[in-house]
PDB file of N, CA and C in Angstrom:
ATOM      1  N   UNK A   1     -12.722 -22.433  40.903  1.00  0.00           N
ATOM      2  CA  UNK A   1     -11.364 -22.774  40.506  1.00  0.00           C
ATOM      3  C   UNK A   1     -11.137 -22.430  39.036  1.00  0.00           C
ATOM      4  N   UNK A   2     -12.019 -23.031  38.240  1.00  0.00           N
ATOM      5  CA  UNK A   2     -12.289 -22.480  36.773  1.00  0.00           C
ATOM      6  C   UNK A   2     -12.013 -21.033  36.677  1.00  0.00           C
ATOM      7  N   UNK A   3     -12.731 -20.161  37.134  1.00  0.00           N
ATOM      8  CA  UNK A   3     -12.867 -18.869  36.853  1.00  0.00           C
ATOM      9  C   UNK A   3     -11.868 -18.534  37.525  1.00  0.00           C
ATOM     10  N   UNK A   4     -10.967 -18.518  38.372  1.00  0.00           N
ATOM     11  CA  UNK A   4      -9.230 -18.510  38.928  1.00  0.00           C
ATOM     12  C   UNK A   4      -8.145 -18.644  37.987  1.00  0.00           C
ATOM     13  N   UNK A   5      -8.769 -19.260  36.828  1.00  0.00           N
ATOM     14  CA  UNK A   5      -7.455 -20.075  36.234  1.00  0.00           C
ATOM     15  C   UNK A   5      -7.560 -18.670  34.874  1.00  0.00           C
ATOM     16  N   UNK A   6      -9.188 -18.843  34.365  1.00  0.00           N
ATOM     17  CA  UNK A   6      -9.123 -17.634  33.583  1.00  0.00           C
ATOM     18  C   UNK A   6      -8.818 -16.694  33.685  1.00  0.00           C
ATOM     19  N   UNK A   7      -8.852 -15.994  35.183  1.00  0.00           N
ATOM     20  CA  UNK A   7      -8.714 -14.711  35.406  1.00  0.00           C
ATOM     21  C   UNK A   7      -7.306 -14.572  35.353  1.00  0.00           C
ATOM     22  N   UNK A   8      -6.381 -15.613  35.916  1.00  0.00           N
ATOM     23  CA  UNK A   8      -4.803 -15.275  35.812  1.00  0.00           C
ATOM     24  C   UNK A   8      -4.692 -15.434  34.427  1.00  0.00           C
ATOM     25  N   UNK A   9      -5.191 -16.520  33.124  1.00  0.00           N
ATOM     26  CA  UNK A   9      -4.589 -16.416  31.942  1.00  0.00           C
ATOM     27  C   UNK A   9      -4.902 -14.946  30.890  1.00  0.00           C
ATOM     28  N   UNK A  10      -5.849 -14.293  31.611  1.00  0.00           N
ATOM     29  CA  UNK A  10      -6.260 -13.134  30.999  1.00  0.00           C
ATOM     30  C   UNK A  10      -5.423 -12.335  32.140  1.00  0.00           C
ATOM     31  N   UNK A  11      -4.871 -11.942  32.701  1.00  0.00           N
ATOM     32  CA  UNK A  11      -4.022 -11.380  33.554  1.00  0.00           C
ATOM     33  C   UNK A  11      -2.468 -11.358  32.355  1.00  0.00           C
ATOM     34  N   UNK A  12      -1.926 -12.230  32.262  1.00  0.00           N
ATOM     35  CA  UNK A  12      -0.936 -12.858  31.879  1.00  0.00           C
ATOM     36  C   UNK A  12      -0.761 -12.197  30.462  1.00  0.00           C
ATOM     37  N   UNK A  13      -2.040 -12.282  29.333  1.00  0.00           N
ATOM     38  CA  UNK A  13      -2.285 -11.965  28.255  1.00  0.00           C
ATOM     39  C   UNK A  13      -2.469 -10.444  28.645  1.00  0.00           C
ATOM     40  N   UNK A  14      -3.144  -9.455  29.290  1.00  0.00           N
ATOM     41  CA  UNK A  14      -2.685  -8.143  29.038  1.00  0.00           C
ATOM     42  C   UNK A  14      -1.044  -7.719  29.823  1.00  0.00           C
ATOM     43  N   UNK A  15      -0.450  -8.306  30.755  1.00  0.00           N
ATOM     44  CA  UNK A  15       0.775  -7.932  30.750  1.00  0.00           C
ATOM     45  C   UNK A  15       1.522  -8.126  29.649  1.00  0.00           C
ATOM     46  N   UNK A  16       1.753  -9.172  29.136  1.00  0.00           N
ATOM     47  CA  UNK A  16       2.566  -9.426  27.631  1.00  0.00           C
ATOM     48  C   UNK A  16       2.049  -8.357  26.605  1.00  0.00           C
ATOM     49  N   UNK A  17       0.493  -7.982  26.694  1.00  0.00           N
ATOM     50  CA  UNK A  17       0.528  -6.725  25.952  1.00  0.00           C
ATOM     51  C   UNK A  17       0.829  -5.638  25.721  1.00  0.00           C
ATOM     52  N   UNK A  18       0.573  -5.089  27.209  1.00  0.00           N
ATOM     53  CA  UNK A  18       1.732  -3.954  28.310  1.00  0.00           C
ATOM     54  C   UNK A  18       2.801  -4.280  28.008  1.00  0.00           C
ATOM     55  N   UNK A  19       3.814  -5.270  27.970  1.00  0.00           N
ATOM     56  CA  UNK A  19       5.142  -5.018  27.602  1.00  0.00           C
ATOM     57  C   UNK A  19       5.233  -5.194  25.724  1.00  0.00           C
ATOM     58  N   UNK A  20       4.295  -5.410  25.687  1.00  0.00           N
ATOM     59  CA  UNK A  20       4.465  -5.427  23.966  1.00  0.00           C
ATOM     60  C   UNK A  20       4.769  -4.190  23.210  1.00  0.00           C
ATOM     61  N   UNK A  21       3.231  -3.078  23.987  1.00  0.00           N
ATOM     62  CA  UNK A  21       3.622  -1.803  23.466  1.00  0.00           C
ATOM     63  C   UNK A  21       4.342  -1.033  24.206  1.00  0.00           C
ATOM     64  N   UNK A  22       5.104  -1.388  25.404  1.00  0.00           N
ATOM     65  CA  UNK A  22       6.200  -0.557  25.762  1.00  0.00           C
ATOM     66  C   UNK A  22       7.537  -0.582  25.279  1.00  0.00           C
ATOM     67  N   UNK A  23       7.910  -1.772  24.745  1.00  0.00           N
ATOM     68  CA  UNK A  23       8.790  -2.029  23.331  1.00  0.00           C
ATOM     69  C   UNK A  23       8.458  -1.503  22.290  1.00  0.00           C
ATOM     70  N   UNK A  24       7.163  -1.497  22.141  1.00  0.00           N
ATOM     71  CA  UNK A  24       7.030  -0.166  20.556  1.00  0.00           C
ATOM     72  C   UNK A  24       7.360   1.070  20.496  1.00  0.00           C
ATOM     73  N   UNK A  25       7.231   1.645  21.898  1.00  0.00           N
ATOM     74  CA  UNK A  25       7.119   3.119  22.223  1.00  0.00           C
ATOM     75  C   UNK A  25       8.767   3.071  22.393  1.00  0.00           C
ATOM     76  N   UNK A  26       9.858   2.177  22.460  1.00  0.00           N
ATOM     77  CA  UNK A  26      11.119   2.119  22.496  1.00  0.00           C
ATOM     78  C   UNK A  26      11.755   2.331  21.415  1.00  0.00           C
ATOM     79  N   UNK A  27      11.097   1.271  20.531  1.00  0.00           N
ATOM     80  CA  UNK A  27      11.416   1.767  19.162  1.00  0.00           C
ATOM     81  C   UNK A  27      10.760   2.726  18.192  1.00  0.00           C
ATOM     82  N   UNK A  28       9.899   3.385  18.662  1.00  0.00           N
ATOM     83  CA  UNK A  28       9.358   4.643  18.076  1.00  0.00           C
ATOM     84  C   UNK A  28      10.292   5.516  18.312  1.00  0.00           C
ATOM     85  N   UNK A  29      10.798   5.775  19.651  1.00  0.00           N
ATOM     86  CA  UNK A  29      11.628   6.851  20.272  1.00  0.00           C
ATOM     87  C   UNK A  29      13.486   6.414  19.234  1.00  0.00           C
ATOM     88  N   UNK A  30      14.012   5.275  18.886  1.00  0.00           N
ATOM     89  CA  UNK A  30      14.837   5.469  18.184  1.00  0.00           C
ATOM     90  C   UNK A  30      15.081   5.361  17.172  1.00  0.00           C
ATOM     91  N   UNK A  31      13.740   5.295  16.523  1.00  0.00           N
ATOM     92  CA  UNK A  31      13.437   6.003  14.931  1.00  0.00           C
ATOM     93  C   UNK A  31      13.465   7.198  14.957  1.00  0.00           C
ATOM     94  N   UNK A  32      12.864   7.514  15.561  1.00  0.00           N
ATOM     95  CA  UNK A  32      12.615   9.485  15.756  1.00  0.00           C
ATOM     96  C   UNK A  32      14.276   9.613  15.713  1.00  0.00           C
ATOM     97  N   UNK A  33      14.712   9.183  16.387  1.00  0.00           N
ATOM     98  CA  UNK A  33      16.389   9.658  16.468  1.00  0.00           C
ATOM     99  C   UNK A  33      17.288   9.626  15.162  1.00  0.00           C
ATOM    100  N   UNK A  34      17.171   8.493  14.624  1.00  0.00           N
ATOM    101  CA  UNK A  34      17.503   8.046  13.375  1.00  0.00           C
ATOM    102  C   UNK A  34      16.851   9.454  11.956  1.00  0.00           C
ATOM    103  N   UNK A  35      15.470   9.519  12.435  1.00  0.00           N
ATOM    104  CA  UNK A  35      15.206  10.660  11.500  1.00  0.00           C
ATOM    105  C   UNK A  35      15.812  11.867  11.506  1.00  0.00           C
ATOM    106  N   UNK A  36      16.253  12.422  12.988  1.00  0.00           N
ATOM    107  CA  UNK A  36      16.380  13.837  13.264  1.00  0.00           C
ATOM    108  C   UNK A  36      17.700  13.671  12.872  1.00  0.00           C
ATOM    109  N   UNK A  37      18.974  13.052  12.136  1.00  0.00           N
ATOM    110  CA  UNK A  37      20.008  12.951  11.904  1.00  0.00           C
ATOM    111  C   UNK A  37      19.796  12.819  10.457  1.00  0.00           C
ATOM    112  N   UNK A  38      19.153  12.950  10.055  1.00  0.00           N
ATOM    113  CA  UNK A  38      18.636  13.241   7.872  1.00  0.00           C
ATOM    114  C   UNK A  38      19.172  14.469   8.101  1.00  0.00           C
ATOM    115  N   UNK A  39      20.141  14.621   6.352  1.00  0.00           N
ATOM    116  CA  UNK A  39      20.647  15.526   6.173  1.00  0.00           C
ATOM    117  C   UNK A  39      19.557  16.386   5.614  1.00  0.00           C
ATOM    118  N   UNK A  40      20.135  17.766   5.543  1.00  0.00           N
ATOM    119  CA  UNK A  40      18.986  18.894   5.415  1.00  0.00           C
ATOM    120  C   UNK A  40      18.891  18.649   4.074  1.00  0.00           C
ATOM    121  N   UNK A  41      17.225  19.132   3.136  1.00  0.00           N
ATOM    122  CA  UNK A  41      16.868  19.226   1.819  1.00  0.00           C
ATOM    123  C   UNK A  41      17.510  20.511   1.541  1.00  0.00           C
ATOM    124  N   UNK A  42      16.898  20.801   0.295  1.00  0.00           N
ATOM    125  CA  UNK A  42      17.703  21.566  -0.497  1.00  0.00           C
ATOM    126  C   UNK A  42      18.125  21.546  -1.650  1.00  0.00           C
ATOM    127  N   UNK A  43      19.176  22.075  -2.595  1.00  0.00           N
ATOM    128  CA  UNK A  43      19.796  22.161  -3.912  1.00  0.00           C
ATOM    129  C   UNK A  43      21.132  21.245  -3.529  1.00  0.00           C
ATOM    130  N   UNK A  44      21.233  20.422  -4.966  1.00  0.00           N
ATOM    131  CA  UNK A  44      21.912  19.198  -4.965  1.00  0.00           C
ATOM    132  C   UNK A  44      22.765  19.755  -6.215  1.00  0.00           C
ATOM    133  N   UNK A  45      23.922  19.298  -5.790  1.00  0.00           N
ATOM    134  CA  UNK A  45      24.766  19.507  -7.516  1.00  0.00           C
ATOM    135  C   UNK A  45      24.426  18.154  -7.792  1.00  0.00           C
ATOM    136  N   UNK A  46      24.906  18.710  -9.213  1.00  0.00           N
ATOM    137  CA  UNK A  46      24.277  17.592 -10.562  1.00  0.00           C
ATOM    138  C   UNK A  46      23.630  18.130 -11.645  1.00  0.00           C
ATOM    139  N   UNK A  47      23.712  17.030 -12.448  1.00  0.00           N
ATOM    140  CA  UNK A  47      23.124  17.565 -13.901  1.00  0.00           C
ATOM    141  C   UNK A  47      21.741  17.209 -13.672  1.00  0.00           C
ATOM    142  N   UNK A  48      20.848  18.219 -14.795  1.00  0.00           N
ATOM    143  CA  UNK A  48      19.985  18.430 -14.842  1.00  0.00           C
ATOM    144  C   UNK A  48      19.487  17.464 -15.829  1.00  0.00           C
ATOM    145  N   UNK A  49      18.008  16.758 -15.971  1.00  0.00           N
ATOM    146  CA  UNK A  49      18.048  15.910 -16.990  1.00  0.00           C
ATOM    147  C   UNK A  49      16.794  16.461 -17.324  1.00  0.00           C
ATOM    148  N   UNK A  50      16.663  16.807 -19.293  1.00  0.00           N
ATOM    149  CA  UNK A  50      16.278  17.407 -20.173  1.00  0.00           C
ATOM    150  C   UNK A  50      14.517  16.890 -20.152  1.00  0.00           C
ATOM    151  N   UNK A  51      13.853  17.887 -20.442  1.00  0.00           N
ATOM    152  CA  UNK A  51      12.567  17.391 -20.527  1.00  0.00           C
ATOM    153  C   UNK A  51      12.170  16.328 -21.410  1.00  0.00           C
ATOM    154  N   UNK A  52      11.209  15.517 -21.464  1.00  0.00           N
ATOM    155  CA  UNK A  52      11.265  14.417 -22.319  1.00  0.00           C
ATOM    156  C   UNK A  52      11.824  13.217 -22.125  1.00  0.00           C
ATOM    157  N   UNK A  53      12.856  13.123 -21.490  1.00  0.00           N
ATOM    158  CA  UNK A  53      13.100  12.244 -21.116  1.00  0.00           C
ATOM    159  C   UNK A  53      14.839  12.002 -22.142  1.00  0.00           C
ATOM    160  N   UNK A  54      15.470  13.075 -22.255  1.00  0.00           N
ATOM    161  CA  UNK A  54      16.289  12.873 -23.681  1.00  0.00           C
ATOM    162  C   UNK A  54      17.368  12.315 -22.692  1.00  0.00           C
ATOM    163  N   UNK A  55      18.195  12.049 -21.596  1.00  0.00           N
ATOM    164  CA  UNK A  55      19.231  10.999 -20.587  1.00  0.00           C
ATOM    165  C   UNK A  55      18.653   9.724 -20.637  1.00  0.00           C
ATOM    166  N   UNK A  56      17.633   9.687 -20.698  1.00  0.00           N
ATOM    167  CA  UNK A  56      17.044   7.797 -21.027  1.00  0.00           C
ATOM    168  C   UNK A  56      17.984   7.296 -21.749  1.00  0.00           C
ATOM    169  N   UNK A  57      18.470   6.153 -21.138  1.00  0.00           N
ATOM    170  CA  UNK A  57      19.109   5.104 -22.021  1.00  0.00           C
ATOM    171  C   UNK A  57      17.941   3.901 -22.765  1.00  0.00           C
ATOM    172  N   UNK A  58      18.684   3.623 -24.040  1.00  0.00           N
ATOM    173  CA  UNK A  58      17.129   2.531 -24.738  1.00  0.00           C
ATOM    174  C   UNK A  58      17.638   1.316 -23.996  1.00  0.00           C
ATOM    175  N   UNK A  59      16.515   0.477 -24.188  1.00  0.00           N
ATOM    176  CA  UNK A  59      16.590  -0.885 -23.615  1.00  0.00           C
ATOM    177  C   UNK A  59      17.793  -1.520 -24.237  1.00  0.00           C
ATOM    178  N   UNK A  60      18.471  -2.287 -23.803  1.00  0.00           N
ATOM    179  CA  UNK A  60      19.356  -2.875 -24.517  1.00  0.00           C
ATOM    180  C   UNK A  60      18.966  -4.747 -25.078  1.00  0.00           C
ATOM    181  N   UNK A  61      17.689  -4.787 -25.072  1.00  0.00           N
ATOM    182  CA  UNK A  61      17.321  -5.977 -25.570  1.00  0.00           C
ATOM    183  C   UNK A  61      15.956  -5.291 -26.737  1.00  0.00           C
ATOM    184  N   UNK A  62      16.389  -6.225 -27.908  1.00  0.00           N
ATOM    185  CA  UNK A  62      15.177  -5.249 -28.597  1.00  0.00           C
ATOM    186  C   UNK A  62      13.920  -5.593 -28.421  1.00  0.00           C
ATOM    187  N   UNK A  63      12.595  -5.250 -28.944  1.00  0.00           N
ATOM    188  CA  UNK A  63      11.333  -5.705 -28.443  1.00  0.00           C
ATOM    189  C   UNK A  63      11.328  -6.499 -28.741  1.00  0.00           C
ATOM    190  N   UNK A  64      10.409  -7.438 -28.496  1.00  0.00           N
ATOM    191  CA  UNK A  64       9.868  -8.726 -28.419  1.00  0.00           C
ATOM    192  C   UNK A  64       8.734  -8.952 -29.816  1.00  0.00           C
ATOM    193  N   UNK A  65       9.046  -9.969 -30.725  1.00  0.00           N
ATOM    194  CA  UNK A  65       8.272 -10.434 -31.277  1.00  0.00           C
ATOM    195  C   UNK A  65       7.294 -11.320 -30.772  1.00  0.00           C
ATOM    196  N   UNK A  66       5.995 -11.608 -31.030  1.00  0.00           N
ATOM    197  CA  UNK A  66       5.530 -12.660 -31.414  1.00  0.00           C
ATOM    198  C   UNK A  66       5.082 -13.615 -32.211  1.00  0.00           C
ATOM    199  N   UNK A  67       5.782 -14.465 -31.640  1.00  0.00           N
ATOM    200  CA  UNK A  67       5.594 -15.770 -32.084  1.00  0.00           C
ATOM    201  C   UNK A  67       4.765 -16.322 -32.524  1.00  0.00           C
ATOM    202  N   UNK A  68       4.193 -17.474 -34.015  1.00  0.00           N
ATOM    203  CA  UNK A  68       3.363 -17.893 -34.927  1.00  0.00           C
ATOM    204  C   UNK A  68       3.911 -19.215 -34.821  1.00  0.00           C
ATOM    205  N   UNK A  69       3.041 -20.077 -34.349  1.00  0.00           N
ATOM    206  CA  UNK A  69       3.626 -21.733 -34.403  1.00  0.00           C
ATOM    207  C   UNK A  69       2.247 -21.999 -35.271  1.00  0.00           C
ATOM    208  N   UNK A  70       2.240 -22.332 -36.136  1.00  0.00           N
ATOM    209  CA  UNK A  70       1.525 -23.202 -37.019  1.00  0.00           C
ATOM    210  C   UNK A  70       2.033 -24.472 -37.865  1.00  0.00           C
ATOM    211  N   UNK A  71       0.999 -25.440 -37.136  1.00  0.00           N
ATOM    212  CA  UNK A  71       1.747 -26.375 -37.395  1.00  0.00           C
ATOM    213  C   UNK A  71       0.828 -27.107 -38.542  1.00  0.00           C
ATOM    214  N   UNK A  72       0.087 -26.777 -39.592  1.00  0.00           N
ATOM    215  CA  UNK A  72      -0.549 -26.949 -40.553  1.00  0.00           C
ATOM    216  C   UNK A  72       0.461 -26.573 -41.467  1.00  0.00           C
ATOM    217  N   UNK A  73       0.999 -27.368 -42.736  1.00  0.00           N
ATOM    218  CA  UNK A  73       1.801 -26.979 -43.508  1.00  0.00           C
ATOM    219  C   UNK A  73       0.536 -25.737 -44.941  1.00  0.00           C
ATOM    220  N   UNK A  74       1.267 -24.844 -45.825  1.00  0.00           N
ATOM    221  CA  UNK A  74       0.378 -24.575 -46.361  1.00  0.00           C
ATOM    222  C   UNK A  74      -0.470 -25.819 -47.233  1.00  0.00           C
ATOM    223  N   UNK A  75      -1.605 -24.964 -47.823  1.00  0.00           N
ATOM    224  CA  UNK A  75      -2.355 -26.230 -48.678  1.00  0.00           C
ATOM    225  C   UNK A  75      -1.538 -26.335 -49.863  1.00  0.00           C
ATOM    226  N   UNK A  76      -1.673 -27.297 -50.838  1.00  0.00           N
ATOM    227  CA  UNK A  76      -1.023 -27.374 -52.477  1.00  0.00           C
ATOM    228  C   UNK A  76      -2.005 -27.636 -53.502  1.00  0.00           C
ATOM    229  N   UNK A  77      -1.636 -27.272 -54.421  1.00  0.00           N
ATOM    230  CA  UNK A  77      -2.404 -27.056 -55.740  1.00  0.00           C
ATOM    231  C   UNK A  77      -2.520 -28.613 -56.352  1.00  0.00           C
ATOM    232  N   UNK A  78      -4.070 -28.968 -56.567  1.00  0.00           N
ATOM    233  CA  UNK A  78      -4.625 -30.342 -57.218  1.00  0.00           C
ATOM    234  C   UNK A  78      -3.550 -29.997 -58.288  1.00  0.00           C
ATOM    235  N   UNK A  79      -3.264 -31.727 -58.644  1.00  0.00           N
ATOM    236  CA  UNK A  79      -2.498 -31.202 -60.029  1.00  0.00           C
ATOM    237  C   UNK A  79      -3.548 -32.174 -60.960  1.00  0.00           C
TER     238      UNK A  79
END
């Protein structure tokens, strides 16, 4: 009876697998579709941007200092 019960729950577990990857192979097939509708490569109008990097815009926050917390006042002169 034991070994009845396993054999259907391992039954059960490769059908759900069988339909697992027959849903993949569904959506493999309408990706492929989705790809074959990319427009063709090629030459693009537009500007060209200069070697070096000279179209870079600068950061608009300036760099970052760091910070000195000392909390020792200086020393003072024995009088």
């Amino acid at each position: 009876m034991e070994a009845a019960r396993l054999h259907r729950e391992a039954r059960d577990w490769e059908l759900e697998i069988a339909a697992c990857q027959s849903r993949a192979a569904e959506v493999r097939e309408e990706l492929q579709v989705e790809v074959d509708e990319l427009p063709a490569t090629g030459h693009k109008e537009g500007r060209v941007q200069l070697a070096g990097g000279a179209d870079h815009h600068p950061t608009p926050c300036p760099p970052r200092k760091q910070m000195v917390c000392d909390c020792h006042p200086p020393a003072q002169e024995n009088r």
